[in-house]
C-alpha atoms as a PDB file:
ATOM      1  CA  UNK A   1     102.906 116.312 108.057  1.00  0.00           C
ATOM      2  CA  UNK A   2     103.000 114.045 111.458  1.00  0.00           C
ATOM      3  CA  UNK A   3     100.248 111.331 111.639  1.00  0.00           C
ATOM      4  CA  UNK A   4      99.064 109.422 114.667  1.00  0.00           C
ATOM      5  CA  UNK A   5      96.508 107.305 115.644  1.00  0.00           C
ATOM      6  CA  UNK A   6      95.238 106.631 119.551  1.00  0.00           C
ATOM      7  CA  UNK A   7      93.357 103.317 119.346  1.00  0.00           C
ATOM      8  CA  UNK A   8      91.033 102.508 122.180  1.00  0.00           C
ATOM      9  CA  UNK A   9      91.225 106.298 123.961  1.00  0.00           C
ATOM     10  CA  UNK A  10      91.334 107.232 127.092  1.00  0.00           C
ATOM     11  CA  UNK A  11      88.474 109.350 129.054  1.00  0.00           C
ATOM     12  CA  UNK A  12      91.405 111.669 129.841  1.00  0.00           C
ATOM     13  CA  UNK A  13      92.402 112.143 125.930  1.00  0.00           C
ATOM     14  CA  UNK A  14      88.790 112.244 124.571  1.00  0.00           C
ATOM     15  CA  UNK A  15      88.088 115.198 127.097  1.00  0.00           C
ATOM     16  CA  UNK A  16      91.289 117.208 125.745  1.00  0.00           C
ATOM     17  CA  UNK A  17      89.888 116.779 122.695  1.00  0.00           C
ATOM     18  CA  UNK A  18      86.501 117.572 123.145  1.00  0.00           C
ATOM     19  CA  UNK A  19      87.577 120.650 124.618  1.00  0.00           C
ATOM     20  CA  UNK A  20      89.446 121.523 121.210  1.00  0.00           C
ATOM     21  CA  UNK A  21      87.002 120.596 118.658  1.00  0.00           C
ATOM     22  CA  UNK A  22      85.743 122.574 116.431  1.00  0.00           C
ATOM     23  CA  UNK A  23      82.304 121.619 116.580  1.00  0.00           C
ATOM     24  CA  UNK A  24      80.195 120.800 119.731  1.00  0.00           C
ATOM     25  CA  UNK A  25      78.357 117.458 118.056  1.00  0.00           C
ATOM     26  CA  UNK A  26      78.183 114.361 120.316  1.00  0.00           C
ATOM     27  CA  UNK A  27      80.165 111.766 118.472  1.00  0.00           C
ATOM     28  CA  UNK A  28      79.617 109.469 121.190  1.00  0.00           C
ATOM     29  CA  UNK A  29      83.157 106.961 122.071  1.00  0.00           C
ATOM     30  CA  UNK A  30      85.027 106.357 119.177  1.00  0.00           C
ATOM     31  CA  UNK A  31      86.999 102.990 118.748  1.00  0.00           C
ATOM     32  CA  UNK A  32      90.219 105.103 117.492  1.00  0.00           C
ATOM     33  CA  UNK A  33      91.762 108.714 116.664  1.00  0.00           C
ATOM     34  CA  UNK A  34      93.660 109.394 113.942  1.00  0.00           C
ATOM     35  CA  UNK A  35      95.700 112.751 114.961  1.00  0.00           C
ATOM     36  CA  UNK A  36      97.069 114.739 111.660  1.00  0.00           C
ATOM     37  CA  UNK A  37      99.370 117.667 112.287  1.00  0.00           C
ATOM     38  CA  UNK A  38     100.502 120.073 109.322  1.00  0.00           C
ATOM     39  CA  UNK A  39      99.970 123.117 107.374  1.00  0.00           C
ATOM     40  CA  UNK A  40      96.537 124.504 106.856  1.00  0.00           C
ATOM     41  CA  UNK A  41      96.364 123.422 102.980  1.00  0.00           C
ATOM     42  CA  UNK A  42      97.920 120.207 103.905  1.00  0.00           C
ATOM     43  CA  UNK A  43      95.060 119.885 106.480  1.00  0.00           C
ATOM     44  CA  UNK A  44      92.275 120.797 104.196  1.00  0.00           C
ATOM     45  CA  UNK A  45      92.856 117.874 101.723  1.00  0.00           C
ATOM     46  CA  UNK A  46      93.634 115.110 104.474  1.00  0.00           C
ATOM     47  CA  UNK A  47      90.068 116.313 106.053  1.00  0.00           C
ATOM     48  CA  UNK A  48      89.203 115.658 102.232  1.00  0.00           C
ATOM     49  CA  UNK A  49      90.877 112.338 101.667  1.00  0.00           C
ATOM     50  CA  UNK A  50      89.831 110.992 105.375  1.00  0.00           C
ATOM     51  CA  UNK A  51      86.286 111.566 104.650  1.00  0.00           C
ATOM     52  CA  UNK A  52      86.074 110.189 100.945  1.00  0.00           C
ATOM     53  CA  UNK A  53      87.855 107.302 101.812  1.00  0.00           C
ATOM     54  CA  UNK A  54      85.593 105.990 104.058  1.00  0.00           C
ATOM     55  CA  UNK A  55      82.901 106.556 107.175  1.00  0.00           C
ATOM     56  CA  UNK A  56      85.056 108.696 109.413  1.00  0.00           C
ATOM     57  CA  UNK A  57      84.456 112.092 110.918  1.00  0.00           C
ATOM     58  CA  UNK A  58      86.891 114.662 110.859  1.00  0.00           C
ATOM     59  CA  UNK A  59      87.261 117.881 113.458  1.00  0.00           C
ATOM     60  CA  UNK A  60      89.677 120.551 113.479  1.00  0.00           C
ATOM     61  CA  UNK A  61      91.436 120.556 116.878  1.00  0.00           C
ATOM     62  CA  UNK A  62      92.097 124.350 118.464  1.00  0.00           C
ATOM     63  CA  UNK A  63      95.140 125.040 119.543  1.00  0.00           C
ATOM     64  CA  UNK A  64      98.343 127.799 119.889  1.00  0.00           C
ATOM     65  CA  UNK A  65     101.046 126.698 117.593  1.00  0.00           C
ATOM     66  CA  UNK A  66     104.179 129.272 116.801  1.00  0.00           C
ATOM     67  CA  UNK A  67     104.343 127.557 113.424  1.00  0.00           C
ATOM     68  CA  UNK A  68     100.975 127.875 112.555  1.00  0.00           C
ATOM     69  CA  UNK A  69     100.254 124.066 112.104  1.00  0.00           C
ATOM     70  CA  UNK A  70      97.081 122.908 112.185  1.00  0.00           C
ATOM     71  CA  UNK A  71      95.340 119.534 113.901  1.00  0.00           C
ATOM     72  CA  UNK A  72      92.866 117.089 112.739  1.00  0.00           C
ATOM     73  CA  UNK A  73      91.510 114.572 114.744  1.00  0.00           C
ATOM     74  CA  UNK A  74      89.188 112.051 112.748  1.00  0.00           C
ATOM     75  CA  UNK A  75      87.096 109.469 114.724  1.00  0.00           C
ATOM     76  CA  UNK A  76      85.559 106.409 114.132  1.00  0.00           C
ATOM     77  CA  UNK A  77      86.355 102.300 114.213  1.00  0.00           C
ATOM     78  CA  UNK A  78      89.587 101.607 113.944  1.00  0.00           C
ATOM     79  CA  UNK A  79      89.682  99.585 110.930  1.00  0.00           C
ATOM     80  CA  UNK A  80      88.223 103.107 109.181  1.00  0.00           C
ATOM     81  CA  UNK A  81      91.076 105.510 110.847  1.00  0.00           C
ATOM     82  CA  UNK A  82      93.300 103.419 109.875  1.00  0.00           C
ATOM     83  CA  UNK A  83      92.414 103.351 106.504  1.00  0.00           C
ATOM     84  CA  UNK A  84      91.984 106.699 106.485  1.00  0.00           C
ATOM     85  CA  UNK A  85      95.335 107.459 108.034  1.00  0.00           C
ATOM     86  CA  UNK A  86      96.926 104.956 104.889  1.00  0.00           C
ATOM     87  CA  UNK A  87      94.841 107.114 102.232  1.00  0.00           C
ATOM     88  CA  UNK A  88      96.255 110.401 103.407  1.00  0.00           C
ATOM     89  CA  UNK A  89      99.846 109.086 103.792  1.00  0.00           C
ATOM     90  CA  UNK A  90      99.787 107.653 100.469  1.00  0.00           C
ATOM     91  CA  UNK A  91      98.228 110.814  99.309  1.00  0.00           C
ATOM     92  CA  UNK A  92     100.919 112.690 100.930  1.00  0.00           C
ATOM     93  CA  UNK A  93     103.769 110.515  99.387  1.00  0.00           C
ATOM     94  CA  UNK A  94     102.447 110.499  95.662  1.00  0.00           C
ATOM     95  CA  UNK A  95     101.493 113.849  95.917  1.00  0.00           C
ATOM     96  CA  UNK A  96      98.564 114.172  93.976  1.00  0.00           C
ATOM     97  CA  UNK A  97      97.029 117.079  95.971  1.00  0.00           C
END
């Protein structure tokens, strides 16, 4: 799994993803993303995680990968991404999903 966060986006990189998401909601600007790149089951539970953890929203971002990996982009404040980031890295590492 490779985990990123954009804090403070650009125009340019919230149009690339707005593009990509999955749904067409207006989420407005958010303060950070969190980017998430892995297998579909991996993907499933950090949606999971991200979203129990605390007030984030999570999208899955289209793309053409070879190796079938799949992107999440969750936005919101950045004290939230973050923490959501932490949850599904510590997740990951203790893996209890």
């Amino acid at each position: 799994m490779d985990c990123r966060i954009i804090k403070t986006p650009g125009e340019g990189i919230l149009a690339i993803l707005n593009r990509r998401r999955g749904s067409k909601d207006n989420l407005g600007i958010p303060d950070a993303v969190g980017l998430v790149q892995g297998k579909l089951i991996e993907m499933v539970c950090a949606a999971d995680i991200a979203e129990k953890a605390v007030g984030v929203t999570v999208e899955d971002i289209r793309g053409s990968c070879p190796q079938n990996m799949i992107l999440l982009a969750i936005f919101g404040d950045t004290a939230s991404v973050i923490a959501a980031m932490e949850e599904i890295k510590k997740k990951e590492n203790d893996r209890l999903w």
